[in-house]
C-alpha atoms as a PDB file:
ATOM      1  CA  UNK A   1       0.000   0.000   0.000  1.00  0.00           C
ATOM      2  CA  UNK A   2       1.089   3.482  -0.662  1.00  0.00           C
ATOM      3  CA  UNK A   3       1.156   6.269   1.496  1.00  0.00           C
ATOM      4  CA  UNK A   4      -2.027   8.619   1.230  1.00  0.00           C
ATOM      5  CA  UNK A   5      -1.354  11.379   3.345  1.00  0.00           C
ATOM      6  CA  UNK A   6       0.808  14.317   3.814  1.00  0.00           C
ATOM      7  CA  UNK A   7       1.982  15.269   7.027  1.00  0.00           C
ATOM      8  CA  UNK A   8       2.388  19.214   8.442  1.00  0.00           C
ATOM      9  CA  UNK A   9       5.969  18.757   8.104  1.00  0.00           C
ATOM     10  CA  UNK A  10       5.522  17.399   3.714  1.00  0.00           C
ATOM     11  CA  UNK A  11       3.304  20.621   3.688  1.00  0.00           C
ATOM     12  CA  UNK A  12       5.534  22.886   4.957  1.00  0.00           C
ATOM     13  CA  UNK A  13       8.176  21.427   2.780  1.00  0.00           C
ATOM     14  CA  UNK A  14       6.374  21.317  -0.435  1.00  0.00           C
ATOM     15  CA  UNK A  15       4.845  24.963   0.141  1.00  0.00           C
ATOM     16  CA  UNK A  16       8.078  26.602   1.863  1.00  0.00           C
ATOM     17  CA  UNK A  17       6.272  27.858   4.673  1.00  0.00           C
ATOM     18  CA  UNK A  18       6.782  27.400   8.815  1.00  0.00           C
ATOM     19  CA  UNK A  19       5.166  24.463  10.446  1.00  0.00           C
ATOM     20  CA  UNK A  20       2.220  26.484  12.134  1.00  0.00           C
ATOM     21  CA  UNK A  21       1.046  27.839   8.710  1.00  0.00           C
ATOM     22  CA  UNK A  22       1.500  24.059   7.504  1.00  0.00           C
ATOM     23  CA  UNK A  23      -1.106  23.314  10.001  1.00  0.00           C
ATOM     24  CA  UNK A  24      -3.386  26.227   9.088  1.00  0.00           C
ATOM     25  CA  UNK A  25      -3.353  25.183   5.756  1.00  0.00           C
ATOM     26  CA  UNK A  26      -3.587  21.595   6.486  1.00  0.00           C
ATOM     27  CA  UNK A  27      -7.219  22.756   8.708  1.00  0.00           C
ATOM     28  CA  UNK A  28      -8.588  25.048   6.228  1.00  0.00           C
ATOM     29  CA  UNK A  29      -8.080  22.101   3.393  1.00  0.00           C
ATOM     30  CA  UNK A  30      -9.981  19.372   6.179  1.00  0.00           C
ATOM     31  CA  UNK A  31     -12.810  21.807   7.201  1.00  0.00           C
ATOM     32  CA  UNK A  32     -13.409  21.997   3.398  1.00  0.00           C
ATOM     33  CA  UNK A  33     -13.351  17.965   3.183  1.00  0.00           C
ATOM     34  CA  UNK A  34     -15.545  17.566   6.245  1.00  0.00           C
ATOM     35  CA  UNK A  35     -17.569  20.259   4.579  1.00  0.00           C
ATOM     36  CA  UNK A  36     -18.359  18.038   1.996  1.00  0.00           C
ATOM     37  CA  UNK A  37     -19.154  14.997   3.718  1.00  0.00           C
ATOM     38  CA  UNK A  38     -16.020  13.735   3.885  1.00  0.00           C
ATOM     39  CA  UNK A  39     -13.777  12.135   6.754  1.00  0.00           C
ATOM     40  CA  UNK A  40     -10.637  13.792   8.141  1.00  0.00           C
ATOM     41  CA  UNK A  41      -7.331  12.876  10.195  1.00  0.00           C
ATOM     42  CA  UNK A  42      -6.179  15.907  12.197  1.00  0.00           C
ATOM     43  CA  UNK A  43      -2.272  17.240  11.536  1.00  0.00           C
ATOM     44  CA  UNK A  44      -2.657  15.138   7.487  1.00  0.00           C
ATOM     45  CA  UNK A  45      -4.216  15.891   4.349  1.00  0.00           C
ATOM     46  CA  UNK A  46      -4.952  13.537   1.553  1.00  0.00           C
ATOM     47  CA  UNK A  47      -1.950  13.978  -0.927  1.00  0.00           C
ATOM     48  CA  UNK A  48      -4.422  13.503  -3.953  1.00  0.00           C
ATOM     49  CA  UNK A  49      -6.344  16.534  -2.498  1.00  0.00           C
ATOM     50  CA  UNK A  50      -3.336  19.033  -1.544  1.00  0.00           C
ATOM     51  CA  UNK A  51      -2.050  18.261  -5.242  1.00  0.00           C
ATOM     52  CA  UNK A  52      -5.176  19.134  -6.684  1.00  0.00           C
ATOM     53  CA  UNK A  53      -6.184  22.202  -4.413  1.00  0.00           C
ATOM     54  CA  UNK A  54      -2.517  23.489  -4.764  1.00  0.00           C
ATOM     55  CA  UNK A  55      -1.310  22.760  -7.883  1.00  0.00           C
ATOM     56  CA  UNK A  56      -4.740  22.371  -9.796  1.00  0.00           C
ATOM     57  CA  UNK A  57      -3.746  18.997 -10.897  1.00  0.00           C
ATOM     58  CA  UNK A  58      -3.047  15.413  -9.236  1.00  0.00           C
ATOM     59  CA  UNK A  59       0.330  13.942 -10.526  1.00  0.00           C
ATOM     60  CA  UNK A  60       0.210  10.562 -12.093  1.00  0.00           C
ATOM     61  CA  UNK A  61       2.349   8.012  -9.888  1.00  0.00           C
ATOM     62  CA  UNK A  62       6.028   8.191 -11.590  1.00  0.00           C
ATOM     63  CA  UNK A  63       5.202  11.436 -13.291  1.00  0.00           C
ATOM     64  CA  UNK A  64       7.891  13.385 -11.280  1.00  0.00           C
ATOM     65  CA  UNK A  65      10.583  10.383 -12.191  1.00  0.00           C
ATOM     66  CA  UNK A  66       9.426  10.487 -15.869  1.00  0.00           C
ATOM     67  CA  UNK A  67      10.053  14.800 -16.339  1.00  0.00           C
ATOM     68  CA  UNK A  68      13.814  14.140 -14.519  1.00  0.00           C
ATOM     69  CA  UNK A  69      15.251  12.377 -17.550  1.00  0.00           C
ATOM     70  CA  UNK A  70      13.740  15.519 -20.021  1.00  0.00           C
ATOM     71  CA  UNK A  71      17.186  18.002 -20.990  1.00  0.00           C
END
């Protein structure tokens, strides 16, 4: 099984911001899943859903490895 969520620490890695504001981020994104009927885990995100809401897509698996080998 793969992982399926991010941690405060991945967000505040991925976004470049401090570890509070991670959190912030990470309750503003789970009030908007719980909002919608969905369950949440406090202090993680689904990755799926921080891709999408963040980068307005969600990555294929490998996609990352597959653009390294482009000059």
């Amino acid at each position: 099984m793969h992982k399926q969520f991010m941690t405060a620490a991945e967000v505040a890695e991925t976004m470049g911001v401090s570890l509070g504001k991670a959190y912030e981020l990470i309750r503003g994104m789970n009030k908007e899943l719980q909002d919608a009927g969905y369950l949440t885990v406090s202090g993680k995100v689904p990755i799926k859903f921080f891709e999408k809401k963040y980068f307005g897509f969600e990555a294929e698996p490998g996609a990352v490895q597959k653009q390294e080998g482009i000059s």
